[in-house]
Protein backbone atom coordinates (compact mmCIF):
# COMPACT_ATOMS: atom_id res chain seq x y z
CA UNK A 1 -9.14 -12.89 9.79
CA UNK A 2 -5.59 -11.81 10.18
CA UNK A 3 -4.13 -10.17 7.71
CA UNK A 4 -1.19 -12.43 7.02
CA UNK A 5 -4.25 -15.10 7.16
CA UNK A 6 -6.20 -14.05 4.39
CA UNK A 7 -3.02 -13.07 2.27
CA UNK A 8 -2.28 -16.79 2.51
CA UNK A 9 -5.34 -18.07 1.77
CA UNK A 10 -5.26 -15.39 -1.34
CA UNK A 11 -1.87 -17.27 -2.76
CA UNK A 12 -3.52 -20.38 -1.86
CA UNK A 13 -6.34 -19.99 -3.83
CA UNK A 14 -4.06 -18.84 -7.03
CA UNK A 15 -1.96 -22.14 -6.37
CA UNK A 16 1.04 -20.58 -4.98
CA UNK A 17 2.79 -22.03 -2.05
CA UNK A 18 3.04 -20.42 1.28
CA UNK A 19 6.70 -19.91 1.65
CA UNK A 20 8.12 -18.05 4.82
CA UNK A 21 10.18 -15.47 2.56
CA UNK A 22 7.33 -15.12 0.43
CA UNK A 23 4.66 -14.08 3.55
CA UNK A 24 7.06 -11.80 4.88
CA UNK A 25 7.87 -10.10 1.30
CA UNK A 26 4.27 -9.49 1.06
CA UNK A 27 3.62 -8.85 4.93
CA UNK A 28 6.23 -6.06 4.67
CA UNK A 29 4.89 -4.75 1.32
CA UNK A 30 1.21 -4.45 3.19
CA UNK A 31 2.05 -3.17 6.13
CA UNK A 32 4.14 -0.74 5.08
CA UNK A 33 0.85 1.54 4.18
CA UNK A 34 2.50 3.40 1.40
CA UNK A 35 3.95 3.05 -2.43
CA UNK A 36 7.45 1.55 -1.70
CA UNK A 37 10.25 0.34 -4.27
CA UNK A 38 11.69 -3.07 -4.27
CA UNK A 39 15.07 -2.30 -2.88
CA UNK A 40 13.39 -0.80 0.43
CA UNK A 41 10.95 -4.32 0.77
CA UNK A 42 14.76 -5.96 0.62
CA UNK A 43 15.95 -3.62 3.31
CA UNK A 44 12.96 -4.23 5.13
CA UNK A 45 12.88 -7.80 4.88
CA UNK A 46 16.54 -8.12 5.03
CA UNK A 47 16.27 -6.92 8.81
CA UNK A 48 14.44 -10.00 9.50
CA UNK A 49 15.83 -12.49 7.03
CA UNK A 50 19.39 -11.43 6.20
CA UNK A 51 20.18 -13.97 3.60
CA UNK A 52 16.71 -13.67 1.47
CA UNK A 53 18.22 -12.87 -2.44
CA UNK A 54 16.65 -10.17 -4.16
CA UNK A 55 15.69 -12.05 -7.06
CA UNK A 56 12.69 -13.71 -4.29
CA UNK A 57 11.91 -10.32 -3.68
CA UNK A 58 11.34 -9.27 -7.06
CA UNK A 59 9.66 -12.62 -8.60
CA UNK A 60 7.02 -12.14 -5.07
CA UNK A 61 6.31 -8.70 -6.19
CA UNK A 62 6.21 -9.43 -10.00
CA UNK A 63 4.07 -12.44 -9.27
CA UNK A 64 1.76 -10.59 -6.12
CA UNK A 65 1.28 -7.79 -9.15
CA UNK A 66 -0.26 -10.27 -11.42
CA UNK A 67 -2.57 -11.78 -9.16
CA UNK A 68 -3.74 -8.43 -8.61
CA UNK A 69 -2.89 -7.98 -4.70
CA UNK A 70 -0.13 -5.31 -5.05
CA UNK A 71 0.13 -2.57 -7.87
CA UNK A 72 3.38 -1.99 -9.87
CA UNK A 73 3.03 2.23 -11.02
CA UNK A 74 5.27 4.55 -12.01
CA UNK A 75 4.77 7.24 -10.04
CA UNK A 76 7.32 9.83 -11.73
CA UNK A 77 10.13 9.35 -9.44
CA UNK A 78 12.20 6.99 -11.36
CA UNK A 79 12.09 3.54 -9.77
CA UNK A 80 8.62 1.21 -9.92
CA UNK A 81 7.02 1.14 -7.00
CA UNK A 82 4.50 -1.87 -4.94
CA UNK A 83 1.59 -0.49 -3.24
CA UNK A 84 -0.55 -2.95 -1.13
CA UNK A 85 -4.00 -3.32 -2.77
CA UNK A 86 -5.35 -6.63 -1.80
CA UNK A 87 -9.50 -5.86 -2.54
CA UNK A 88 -9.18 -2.09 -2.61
CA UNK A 89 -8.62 -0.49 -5.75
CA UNK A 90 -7.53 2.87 -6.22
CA UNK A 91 -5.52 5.31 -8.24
CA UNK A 92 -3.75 8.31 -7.55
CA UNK A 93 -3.51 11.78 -8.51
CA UNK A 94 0.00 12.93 -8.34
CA UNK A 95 1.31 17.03 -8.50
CA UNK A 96 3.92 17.69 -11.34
CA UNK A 97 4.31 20.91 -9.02
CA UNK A 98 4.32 20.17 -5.97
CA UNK A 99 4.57 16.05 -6.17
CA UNK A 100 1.42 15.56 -3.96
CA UNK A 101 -0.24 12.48 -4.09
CA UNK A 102 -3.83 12.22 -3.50
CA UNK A 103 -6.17 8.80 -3.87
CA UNK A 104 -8.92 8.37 -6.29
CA UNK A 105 -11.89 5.96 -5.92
CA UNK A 106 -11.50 3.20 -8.60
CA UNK A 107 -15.87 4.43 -9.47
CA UNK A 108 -14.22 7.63 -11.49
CA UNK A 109 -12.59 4.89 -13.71
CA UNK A 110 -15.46 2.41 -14.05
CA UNK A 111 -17.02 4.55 -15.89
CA UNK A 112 -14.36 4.75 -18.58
CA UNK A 113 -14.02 1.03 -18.61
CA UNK A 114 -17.60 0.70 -19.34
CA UNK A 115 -17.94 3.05 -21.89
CA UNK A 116 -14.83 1.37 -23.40
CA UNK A 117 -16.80 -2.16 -23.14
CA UNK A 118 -20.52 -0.73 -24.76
CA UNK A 119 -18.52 1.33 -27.40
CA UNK A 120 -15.58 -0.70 -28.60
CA UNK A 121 -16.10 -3.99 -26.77
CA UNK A 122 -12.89 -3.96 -25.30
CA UNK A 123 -12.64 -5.19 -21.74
CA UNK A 124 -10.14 -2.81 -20.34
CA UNK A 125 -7.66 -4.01 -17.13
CA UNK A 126 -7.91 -0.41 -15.12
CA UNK A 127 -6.08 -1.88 -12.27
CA UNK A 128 -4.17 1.24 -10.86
CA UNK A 129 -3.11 4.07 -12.15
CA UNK A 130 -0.99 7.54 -11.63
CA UNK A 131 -2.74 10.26 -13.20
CA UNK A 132 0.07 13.44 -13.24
CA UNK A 133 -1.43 16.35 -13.71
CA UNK A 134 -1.87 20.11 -11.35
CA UNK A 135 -3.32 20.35 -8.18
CA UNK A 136 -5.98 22.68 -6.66
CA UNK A 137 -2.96 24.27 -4.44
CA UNK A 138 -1.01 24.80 -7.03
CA UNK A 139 -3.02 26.18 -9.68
CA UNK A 140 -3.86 29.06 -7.52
């Protein structure tokens, strides 16, 4: 299945409609393979579909974010950035020294949310996080 394919089936399934400026919003966002901030998706897109508003950009992303498809993190440089996530949850471990960013398996964090769950029966959302911190590298 195509990507684009099973992206539409995903909004499908959540009862959103299939817009063109909504598929190629998210198309962008996924195939751009890396945390990006809204403005650049509305470059991106823009060079496709000049007249697409910005508001469409940001209500796709908002709404892609709480289906669960793309994360929304801060990751220390000012602006919120969309990351792709579709299935595939992750987090990331990011250098205040040298601003590296590494992935971490979503496993180190199920864990937690279990322990949270048996101890304080509280079902914790661990979507996707930045975890700032020192780096191997850089602690030497």
């Amino acid at each position: 299945m195509s990507c684009e394919t099973e992206t539409a089936v995903v909004l499908r399934h959540a009862g959103q409609k299939i817009t063109p400026q909504r598929m190629l919003i998210l198309s962008t966002l996924r195939h751009a393979g890396e945390h990006v901030t809204a403005p650049i998706v509305l470059e991106a897109v823009r060079r496709l579909y000049p007249y697409v508003d910005a508001s469409t950009v940001y209500r796709t992303l908002g709404s892609a974010a709480e289906l669960g498809l793309v994360s929304e993190t801060d990751m220390g440089a000012g602006d919120t950035q969309f990351e792709w996530i579709g299935r595939d949850r992750h987090h990331h471990l990011i250098c205040r020294s040298c601003g590296g960013v590494s992935s971490l398996d979503n496993s180190y964090l199920d864990s937690l949310a279990t322990a949270l769950y048996d101890e304080q029966g509280f079902q914790a959302d661990l979507g996707h996080f930045a975890i700032f911190g020192v780096c191997q590298n850089c602690r030497v």
